[in-house]
PDB file of N, CA and C in Angstrom:
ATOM      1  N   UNK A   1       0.819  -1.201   0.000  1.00  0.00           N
ATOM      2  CA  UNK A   1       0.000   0.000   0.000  1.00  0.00           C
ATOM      3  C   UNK A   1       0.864   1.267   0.000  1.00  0.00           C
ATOM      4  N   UNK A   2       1.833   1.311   1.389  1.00  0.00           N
ATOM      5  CA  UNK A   2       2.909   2.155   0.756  1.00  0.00           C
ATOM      6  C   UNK A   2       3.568   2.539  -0.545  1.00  0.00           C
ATOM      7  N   UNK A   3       3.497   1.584  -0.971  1.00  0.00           N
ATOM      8  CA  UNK A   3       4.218   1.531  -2.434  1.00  0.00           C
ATOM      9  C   UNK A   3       2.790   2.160  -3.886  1.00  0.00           C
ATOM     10  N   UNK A   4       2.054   1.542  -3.584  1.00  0.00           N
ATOM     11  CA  UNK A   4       1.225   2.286  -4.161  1.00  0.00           C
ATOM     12  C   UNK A   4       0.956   3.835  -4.128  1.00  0.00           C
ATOM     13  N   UNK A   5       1.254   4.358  -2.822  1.00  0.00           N
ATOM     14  CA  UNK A   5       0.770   6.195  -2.126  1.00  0.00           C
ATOM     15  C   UNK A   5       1.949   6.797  -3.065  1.00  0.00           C
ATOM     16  N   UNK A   6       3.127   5.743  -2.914  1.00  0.00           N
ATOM     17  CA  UNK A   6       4.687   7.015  -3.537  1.00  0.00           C
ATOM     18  C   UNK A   6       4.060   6.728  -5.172  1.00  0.00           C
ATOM     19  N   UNK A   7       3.754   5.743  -5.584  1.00  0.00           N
ATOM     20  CA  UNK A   7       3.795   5.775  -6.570  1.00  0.00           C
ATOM     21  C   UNK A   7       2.323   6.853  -7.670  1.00  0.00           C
ATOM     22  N   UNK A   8       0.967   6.886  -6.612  1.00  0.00           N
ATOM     23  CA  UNK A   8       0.449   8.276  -6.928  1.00  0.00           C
ATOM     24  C   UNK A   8       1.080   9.025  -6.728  1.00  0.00           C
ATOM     25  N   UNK A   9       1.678   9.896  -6.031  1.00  0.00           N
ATOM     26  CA  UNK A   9       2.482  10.696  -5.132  1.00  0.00           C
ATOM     27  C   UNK A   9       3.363  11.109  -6.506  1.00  0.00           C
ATOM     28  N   UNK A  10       4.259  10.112  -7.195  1.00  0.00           N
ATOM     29  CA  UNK A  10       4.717  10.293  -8.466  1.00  0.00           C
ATOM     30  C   UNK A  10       4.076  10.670  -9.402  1.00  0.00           C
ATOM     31  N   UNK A  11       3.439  10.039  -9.721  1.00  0.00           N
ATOM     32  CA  UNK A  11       2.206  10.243 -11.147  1.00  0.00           C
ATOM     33  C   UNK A  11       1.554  11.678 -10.838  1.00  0.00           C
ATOM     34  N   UNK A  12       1.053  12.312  -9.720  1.00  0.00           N
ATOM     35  CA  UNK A  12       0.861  13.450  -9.407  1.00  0.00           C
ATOM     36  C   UNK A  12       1.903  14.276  -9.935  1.00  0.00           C
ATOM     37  N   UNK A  13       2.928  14.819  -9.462  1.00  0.00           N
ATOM     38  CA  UNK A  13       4.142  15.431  -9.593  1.00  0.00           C
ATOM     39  C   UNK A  13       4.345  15.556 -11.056  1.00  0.00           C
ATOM     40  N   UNK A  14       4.398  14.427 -11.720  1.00  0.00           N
ATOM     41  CA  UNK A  14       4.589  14.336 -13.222  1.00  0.00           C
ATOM     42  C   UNK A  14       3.601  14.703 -13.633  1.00  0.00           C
ATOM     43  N   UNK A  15       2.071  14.657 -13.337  1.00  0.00           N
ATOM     44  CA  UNK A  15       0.896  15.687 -14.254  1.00  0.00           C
ATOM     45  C   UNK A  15       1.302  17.138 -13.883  1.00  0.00           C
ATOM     46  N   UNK A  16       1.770  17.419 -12.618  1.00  0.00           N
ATOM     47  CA  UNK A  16       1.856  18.701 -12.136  1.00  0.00           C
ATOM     48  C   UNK A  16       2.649  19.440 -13.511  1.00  0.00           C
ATOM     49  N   UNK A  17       4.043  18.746 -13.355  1.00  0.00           N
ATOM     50  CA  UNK A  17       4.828  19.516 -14.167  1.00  0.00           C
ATOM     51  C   UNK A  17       4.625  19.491 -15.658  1.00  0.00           C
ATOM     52  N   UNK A  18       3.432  18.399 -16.190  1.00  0.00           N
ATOM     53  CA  UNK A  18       3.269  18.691 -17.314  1.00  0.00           C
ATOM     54  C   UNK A  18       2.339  19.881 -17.938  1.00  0.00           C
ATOM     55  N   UNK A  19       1.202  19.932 -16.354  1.00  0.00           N
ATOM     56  CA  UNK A  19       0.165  21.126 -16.496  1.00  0.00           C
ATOM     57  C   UNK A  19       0.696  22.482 -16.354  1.00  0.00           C
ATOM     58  N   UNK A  20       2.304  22.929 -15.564  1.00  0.00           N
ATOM     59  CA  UNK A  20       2.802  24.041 -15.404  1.00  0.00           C
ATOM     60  C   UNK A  20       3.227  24.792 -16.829  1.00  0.00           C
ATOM     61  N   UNK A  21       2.614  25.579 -17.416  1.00  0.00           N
ATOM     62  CA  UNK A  21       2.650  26.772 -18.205  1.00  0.00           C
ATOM     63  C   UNK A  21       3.320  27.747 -18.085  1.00  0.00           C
ATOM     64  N   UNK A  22       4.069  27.892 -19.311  1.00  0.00           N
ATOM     65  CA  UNK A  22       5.218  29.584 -19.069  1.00  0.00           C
ATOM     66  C   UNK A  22       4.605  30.504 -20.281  1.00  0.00           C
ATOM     67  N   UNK A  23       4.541  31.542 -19.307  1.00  0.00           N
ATOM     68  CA  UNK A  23       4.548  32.545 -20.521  1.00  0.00           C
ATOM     69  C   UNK A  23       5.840  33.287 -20.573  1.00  0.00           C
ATOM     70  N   UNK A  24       6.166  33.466 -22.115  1.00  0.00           N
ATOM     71  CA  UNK A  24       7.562  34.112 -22.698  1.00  0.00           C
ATOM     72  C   UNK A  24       7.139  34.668 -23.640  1.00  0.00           C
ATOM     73  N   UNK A  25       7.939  35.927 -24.148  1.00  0.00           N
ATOM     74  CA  UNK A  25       8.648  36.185 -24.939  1.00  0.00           C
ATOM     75  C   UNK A  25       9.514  35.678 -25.916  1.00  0.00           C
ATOM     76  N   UNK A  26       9.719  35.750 -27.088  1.00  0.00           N
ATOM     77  CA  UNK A  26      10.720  35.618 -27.914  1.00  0.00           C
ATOM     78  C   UNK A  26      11.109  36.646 -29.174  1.00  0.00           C
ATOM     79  N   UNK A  27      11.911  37.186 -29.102  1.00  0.00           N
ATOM     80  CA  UNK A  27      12.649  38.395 -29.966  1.00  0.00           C
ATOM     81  C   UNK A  27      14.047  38.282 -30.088  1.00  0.00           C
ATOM     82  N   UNK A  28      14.203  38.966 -31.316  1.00  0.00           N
ATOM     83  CA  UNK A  28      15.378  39.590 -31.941  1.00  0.00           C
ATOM     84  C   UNK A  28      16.518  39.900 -30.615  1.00  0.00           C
ATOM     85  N   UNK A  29      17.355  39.056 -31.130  1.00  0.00           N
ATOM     86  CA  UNK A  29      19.146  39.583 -29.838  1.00  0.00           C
ATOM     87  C   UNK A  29      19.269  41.083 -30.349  1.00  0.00           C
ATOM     88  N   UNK A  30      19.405  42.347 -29.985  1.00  0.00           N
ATOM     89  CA  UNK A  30      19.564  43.591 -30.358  1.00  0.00           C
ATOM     90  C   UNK A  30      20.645  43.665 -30.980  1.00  0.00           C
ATOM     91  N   UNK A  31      21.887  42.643 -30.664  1.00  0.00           N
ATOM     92  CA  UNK A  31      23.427  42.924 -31.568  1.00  0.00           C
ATOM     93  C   UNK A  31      23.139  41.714 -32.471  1.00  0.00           C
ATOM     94  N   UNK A  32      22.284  41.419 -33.195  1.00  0.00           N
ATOM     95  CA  UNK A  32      22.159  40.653 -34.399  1.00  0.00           C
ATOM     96  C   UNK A  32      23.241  41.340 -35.490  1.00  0.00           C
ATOM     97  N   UNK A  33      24.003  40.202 -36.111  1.00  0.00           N
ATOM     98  CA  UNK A  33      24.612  40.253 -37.436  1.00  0.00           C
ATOM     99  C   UNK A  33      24.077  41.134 -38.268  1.00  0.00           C
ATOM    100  N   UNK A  34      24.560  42.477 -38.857  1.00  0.00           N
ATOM    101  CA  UNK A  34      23.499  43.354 -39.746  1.00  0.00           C
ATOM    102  C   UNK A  34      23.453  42.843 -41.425  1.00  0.00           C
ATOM    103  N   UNK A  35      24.593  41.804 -41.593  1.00  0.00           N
ATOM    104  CA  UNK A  35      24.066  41.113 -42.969  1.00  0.00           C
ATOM    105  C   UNK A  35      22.961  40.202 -42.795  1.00  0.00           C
ATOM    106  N   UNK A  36      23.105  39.585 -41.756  1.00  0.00           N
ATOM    107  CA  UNK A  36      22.277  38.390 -41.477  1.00  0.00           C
ATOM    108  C   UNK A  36      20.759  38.978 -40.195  1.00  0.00           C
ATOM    109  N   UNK A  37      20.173  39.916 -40.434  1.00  0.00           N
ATOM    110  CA  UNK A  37      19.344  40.070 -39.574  1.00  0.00           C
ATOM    111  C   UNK A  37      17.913  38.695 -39.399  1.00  0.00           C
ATOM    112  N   UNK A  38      17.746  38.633 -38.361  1.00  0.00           N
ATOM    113  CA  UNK A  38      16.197  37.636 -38.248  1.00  0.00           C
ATOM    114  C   UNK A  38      15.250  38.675 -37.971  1.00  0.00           C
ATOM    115  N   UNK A  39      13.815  38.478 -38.520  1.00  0.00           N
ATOM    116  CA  UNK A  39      13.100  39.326 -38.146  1.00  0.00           C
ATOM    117  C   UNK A  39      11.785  38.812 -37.258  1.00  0.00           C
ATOM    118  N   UNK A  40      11.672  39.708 -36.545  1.00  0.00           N
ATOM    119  CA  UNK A  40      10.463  39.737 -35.446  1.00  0.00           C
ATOM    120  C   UNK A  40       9.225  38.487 -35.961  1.00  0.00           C
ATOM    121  N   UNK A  41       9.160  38.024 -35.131  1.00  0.00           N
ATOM    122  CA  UNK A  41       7.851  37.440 -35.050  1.00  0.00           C
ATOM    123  C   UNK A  41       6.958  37.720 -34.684  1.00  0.00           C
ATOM    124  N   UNK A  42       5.492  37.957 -35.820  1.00  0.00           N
ATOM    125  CA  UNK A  42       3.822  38.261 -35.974  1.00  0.00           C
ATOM    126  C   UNK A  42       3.699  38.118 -34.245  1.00  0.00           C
ATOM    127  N   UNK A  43       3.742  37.404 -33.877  1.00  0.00           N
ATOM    128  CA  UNK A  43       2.955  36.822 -32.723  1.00  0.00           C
ATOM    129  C   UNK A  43       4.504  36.317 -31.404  1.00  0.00           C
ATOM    130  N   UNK A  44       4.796  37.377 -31.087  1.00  0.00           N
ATOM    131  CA  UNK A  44       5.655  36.912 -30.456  1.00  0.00           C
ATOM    132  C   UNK A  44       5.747  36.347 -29.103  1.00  0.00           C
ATOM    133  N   UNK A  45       4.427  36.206 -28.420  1.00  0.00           N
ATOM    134  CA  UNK A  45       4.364  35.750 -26.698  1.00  0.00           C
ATOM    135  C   UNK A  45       3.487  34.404 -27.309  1.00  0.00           C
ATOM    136  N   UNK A  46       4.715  33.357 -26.269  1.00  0.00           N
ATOM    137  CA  UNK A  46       4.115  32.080 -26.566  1.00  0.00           C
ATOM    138  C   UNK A  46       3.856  31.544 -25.025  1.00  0.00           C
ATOM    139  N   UNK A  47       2.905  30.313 -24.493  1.00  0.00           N
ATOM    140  CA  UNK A  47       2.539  29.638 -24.038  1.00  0.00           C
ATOM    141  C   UNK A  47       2.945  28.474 -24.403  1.00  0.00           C
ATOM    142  N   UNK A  48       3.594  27.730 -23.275  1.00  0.00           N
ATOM    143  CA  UNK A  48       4.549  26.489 -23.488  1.00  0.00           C
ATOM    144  C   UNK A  48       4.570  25.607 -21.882  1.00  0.00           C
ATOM    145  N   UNK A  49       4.284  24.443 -22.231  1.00  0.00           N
ATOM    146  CA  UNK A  49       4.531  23.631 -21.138  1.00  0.00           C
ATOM    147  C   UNK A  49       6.239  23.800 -20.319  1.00  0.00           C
ATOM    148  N   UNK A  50       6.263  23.960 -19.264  1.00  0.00           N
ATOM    149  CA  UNK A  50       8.013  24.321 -18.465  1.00  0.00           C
ATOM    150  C   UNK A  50       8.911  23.487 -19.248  1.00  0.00           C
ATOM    151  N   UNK A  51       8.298  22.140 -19.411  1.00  0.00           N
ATOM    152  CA  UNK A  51       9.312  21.333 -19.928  1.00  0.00           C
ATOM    153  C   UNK A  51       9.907  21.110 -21.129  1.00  0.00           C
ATOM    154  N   UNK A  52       9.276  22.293 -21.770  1.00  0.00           N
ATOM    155  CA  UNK A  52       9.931  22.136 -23.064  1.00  0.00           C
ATOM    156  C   UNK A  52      10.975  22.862 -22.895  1.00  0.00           C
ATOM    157  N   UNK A  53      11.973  21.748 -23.903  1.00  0.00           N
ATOM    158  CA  UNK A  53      13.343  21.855 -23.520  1.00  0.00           C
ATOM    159  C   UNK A  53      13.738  23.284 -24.817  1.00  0.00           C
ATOM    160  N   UNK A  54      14.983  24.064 -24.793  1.00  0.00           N
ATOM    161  CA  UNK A  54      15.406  24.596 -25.716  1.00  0.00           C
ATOM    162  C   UNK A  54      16.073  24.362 -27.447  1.00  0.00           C
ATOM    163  N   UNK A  55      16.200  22.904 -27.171  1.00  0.00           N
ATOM    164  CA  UNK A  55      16.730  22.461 -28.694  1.00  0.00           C
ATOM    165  C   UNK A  55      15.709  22.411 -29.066  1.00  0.00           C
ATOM    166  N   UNK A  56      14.113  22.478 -28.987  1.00  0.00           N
ATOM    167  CA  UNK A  56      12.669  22.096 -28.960  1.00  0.00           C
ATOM    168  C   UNK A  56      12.605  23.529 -29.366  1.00  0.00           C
ATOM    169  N   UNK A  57      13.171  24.238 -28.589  1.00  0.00           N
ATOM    170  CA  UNK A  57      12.104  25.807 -28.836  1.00  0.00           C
ATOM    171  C   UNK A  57      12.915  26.459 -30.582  1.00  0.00           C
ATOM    172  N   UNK A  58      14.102  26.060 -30.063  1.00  0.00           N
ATOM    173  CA  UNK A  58      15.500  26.529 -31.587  1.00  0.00           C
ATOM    174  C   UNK A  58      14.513  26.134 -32.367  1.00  0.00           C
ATOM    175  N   UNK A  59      14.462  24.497 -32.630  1.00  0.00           N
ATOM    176  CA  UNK A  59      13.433  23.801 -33.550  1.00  0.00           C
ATOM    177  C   UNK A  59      12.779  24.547 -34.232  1.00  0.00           C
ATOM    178  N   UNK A  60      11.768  24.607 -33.502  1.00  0.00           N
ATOM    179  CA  UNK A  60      10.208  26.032 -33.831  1.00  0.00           C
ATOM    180  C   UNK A  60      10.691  26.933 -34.197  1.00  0.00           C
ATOM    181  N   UNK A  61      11.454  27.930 -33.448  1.00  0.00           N
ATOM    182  CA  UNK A  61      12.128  29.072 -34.317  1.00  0.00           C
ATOM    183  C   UNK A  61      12.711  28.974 -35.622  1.00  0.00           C
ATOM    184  N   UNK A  62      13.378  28.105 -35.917  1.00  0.00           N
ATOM    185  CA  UNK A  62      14.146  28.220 -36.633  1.00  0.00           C
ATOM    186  C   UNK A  62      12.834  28.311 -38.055  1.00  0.00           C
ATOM    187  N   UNK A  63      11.714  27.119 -37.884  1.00  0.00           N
ATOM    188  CA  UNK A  63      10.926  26.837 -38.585  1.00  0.00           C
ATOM    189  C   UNK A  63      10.371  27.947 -38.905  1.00  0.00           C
ATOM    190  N   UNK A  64       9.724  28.725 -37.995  1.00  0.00           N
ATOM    191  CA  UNK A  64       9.036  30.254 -38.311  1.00  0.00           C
ATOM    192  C   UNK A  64      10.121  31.322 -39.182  1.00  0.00           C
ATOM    193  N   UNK A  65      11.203  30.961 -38.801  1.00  0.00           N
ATOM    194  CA  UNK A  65      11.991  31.876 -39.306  1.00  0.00           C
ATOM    195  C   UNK A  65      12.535  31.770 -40.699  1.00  0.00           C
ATOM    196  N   UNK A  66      12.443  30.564 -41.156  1.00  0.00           N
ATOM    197  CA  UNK A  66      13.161  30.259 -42.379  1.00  0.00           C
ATOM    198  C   UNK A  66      14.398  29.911 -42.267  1.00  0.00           C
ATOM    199  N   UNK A  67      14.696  29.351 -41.122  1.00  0.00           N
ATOM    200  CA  UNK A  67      16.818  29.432 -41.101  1.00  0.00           C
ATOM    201  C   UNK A  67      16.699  28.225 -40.346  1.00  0.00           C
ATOM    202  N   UNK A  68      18.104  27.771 -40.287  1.00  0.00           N
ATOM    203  CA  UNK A  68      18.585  26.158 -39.978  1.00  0.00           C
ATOM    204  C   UNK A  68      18.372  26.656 -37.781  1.00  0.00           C
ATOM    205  N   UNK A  69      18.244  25.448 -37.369  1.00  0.00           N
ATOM    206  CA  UNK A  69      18.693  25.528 -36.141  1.00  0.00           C
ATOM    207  C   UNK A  69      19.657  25.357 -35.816  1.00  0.00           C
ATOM    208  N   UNK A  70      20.897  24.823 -36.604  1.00  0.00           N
ATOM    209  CA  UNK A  70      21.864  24.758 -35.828  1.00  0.00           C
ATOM    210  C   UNK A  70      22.711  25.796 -35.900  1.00  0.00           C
ATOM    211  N   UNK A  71      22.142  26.801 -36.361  1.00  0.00           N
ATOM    212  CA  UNK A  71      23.211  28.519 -36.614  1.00  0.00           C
ATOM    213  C   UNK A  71      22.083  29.470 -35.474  1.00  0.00           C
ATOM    214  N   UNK A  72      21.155  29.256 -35.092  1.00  0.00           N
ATOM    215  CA  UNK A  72      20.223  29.798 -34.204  1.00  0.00           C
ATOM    216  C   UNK A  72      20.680  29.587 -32.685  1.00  0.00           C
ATOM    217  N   UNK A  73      21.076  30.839 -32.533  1.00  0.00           N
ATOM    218  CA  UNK A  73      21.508  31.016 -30.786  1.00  0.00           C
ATOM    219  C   UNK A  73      20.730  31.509 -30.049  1.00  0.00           C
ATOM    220  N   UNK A  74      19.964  30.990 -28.874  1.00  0.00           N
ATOM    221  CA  UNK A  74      19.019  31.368 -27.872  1.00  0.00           C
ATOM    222  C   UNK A  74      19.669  32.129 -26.860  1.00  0.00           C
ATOM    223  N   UNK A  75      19.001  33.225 -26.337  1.00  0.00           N
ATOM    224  CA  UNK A  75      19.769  33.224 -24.433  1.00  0.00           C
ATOM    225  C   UNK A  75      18.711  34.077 -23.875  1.00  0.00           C
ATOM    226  N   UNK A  76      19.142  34.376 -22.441  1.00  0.00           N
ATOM    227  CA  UNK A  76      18.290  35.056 -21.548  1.00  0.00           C
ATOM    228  C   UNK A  76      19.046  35.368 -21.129  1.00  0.00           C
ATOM    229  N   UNK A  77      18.936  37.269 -21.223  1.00  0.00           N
ATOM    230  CA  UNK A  77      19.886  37.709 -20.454  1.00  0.00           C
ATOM    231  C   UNK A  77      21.518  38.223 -20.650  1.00  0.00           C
ATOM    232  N   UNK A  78      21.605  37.617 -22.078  1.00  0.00           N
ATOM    233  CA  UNK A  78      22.957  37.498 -22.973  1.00  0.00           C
ATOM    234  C   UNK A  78      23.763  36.211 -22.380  1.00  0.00           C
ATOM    235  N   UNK A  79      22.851  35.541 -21.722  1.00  0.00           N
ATOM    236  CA  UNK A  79      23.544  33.897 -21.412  1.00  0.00           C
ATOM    237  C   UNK A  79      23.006  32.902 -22.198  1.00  0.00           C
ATOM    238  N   UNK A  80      23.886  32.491 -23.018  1.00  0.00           N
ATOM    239  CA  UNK A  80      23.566  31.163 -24.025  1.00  0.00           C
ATOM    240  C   UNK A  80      23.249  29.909 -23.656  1.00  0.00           C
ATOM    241  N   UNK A  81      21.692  29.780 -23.786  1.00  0.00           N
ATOM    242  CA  UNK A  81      20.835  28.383 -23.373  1.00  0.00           C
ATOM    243  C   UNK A  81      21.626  26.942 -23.790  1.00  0.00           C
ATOM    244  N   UNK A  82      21.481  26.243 -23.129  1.00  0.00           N
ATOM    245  CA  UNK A  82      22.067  25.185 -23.622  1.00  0.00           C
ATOM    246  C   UNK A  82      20.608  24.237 -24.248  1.00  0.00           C
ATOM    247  N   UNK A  83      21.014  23.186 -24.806  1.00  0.00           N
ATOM    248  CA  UNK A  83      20.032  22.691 -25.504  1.00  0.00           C
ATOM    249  C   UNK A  83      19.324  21.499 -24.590  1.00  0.00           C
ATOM    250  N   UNK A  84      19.910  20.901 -23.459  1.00  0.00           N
ATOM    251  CA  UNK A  84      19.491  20.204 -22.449  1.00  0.00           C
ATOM    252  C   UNK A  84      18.487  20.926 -21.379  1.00  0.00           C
ATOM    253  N   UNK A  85      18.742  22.286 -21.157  1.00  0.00           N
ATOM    254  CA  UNK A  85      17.668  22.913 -20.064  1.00  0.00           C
ATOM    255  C   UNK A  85      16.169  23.343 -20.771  1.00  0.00           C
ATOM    256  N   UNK A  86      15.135  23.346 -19.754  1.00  0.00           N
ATOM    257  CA  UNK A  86      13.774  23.496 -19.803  1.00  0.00           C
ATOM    258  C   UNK A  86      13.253  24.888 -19.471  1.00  0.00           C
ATOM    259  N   UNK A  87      12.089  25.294 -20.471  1.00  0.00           N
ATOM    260  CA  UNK A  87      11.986  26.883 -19.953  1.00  0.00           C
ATOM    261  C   UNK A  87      11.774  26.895 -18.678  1.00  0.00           C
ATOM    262  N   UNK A  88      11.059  26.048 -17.751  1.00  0.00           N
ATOM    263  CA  UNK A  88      10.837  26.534 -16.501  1.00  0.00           C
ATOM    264  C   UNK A  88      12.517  26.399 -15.612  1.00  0.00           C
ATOM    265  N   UNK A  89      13.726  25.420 -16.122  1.00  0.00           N
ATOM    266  CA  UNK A  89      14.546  26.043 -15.625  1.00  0.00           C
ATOM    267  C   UNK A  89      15.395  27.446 -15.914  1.00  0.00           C
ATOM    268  N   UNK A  90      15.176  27.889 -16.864  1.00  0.00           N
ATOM    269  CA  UNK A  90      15.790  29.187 -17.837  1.00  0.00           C
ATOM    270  C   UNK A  90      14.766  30.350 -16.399  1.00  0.00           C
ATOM    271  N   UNK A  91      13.098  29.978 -16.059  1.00  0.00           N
ATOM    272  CA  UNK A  91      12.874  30.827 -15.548  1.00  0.00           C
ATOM    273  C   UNK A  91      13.103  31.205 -14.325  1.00  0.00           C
ATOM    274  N   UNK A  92      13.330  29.988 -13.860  1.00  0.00           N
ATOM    275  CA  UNK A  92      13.755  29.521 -12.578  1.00  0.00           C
ATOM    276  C   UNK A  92      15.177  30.554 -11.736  1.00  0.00           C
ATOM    277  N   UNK A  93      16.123  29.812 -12.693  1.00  0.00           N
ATOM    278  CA  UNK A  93      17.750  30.452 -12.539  1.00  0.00           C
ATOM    279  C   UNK A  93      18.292  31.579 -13.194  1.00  0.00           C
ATOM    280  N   UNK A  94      17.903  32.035 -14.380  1.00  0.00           N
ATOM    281  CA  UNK A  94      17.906  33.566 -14.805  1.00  0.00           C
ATOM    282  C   UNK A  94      16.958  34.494 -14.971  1.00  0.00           C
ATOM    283  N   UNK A  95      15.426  34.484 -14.699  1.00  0.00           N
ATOM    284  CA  UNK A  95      14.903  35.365 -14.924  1.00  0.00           C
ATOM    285  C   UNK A  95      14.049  35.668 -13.649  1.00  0.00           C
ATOM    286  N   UNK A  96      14.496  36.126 -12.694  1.00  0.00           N
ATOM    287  CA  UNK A  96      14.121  36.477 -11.661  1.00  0.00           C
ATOM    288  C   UNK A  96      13.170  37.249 -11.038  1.00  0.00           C
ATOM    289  N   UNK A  97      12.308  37.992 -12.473  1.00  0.00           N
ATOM    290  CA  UNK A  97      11.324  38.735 -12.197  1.00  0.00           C
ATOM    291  C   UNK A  97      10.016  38.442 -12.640  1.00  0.00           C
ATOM    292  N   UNK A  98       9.090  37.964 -11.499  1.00  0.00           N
ATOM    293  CA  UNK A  98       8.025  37.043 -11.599  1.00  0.00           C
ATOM    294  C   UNK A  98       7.067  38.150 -12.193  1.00  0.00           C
ATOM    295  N   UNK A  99       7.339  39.456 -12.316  1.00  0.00           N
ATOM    296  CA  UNK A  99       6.141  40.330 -12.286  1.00  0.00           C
ATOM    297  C   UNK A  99       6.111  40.527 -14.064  1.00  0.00           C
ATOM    298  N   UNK A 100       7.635  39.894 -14.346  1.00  0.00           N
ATOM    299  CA  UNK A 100       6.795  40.121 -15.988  1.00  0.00           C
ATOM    300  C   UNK A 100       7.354  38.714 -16.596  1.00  0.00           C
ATOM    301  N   UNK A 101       6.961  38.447 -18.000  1.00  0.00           N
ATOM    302  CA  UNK A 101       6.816  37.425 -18.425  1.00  0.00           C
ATOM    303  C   UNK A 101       8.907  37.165 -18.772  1.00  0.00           C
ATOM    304  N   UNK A 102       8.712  35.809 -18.661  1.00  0.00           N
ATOM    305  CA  UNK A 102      10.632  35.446 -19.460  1.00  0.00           C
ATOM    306  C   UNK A 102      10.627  36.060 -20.462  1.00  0.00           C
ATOM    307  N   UNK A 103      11.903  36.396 -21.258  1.00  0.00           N
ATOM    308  CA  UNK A 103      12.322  36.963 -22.430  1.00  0.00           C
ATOM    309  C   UNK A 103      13.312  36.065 -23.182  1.00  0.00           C
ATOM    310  N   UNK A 104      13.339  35.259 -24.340  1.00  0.00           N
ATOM    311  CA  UNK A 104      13.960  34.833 -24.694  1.00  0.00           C
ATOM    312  C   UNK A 104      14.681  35.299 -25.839  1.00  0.00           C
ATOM    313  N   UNK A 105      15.723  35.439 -26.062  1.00  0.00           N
ATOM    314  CA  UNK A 105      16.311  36.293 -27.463  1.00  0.00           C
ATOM    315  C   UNK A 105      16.826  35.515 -27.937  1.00  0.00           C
ATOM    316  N   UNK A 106      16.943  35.833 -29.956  1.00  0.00           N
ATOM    317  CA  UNK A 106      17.514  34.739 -30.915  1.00  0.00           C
ATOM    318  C   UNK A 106      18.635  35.664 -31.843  1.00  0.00           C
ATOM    319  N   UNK A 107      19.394  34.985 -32.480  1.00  0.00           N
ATOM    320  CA  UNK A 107      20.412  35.401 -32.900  1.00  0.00           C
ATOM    321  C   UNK A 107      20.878  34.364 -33.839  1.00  0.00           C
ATOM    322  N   UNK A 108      20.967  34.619 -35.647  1.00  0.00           N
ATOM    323  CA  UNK A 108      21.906  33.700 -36.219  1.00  0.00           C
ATOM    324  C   UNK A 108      23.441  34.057 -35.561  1.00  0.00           C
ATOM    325  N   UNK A 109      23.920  32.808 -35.624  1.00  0.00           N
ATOM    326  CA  UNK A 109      25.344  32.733 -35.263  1.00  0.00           C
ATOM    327  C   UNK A 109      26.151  31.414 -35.874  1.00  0.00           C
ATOM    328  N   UNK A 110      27.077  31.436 -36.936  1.00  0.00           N
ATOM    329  CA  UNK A 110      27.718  30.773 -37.379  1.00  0.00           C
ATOM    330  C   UNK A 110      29.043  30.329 -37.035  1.00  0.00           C
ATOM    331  N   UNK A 111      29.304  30.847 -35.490  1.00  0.00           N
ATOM    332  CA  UNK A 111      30.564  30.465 -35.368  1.00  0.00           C
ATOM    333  C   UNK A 111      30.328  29.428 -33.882  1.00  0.00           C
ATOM    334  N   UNK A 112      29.235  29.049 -33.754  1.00  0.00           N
ATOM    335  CA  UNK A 112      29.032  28.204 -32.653  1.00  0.00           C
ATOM    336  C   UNK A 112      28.961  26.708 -33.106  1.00  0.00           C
ATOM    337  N   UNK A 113      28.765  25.834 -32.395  1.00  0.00           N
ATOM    338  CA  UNK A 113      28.450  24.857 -32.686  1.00  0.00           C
ATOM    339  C   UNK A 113      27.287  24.061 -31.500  1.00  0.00           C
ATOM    340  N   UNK A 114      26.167  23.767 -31.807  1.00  0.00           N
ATOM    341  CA  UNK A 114      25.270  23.523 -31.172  1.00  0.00           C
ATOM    342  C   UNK A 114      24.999  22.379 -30.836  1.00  0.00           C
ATOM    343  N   UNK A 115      25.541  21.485 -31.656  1.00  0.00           N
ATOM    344  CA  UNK A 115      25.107  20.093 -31.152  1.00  0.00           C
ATOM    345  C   UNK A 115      23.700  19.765 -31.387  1.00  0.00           C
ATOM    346  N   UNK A 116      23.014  20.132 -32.294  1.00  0.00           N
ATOM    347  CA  UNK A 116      21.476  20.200 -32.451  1.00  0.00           C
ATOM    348  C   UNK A 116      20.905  18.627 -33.317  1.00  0.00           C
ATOM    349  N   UNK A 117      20.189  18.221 -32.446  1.00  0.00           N
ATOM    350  CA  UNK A 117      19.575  16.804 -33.329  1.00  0.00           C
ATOM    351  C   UNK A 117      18.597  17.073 -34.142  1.00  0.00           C
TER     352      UNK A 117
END
């Protein structure tokens, strides 16, 4: 029976974090490449489960944008996302101000290497 309580107890936790919702931002890095500019997105505040990870969000961007993901650099803050962390950790550890929404900024960049699947 014990074993049964942890194991709701689990299954709880895991709906929790799938029902937790972020609202963000996503825009233009202000020192974008001026040959290579990306431009603004129609609709730029998205709604996203926490757990979506950032090689996930590049993904999408890149798609809206017309450009590869693996030249697409994310950050918050001018700190470069890695492709393993989740927006709710991005909101968690750099964006510290609950009173307005995360900000995520994009940037082609060809001299990185991303590791992107």
């Amino acid at each position: 029976q014990q074993q049964q309580q942890q194991q709701q107890q689990q299954q709880q936790q895991q709906q929790q974090q799938r029902d937790n919702k972020v609202n963000f931002k996503v825009e233009p890095h202000e020192s974008q490449d001026r040959d290579r500019p990306l431009a603004a997105l129609p609709k730029p505040y998205l709604k996203t489960a926490g757990t979506l990870k950032v090689v996930e969000l590049r993904r999408y961007l890149a798609k809206k944008l017309n450009t590869t993901s693996a030249t697409l650099e994310l950050q918050c803050k001018d700190h470069r996302l890695p492709n393993e962390h989740s927006i709710d950790f991005i909101k968690r550890t750099l964006w510290f101000n609950d009173a307005t929404d995360l900000v995520v900024t994009y940037r082609a960049n060809d001299d990185i290497d991303l590791d992107v699947v």
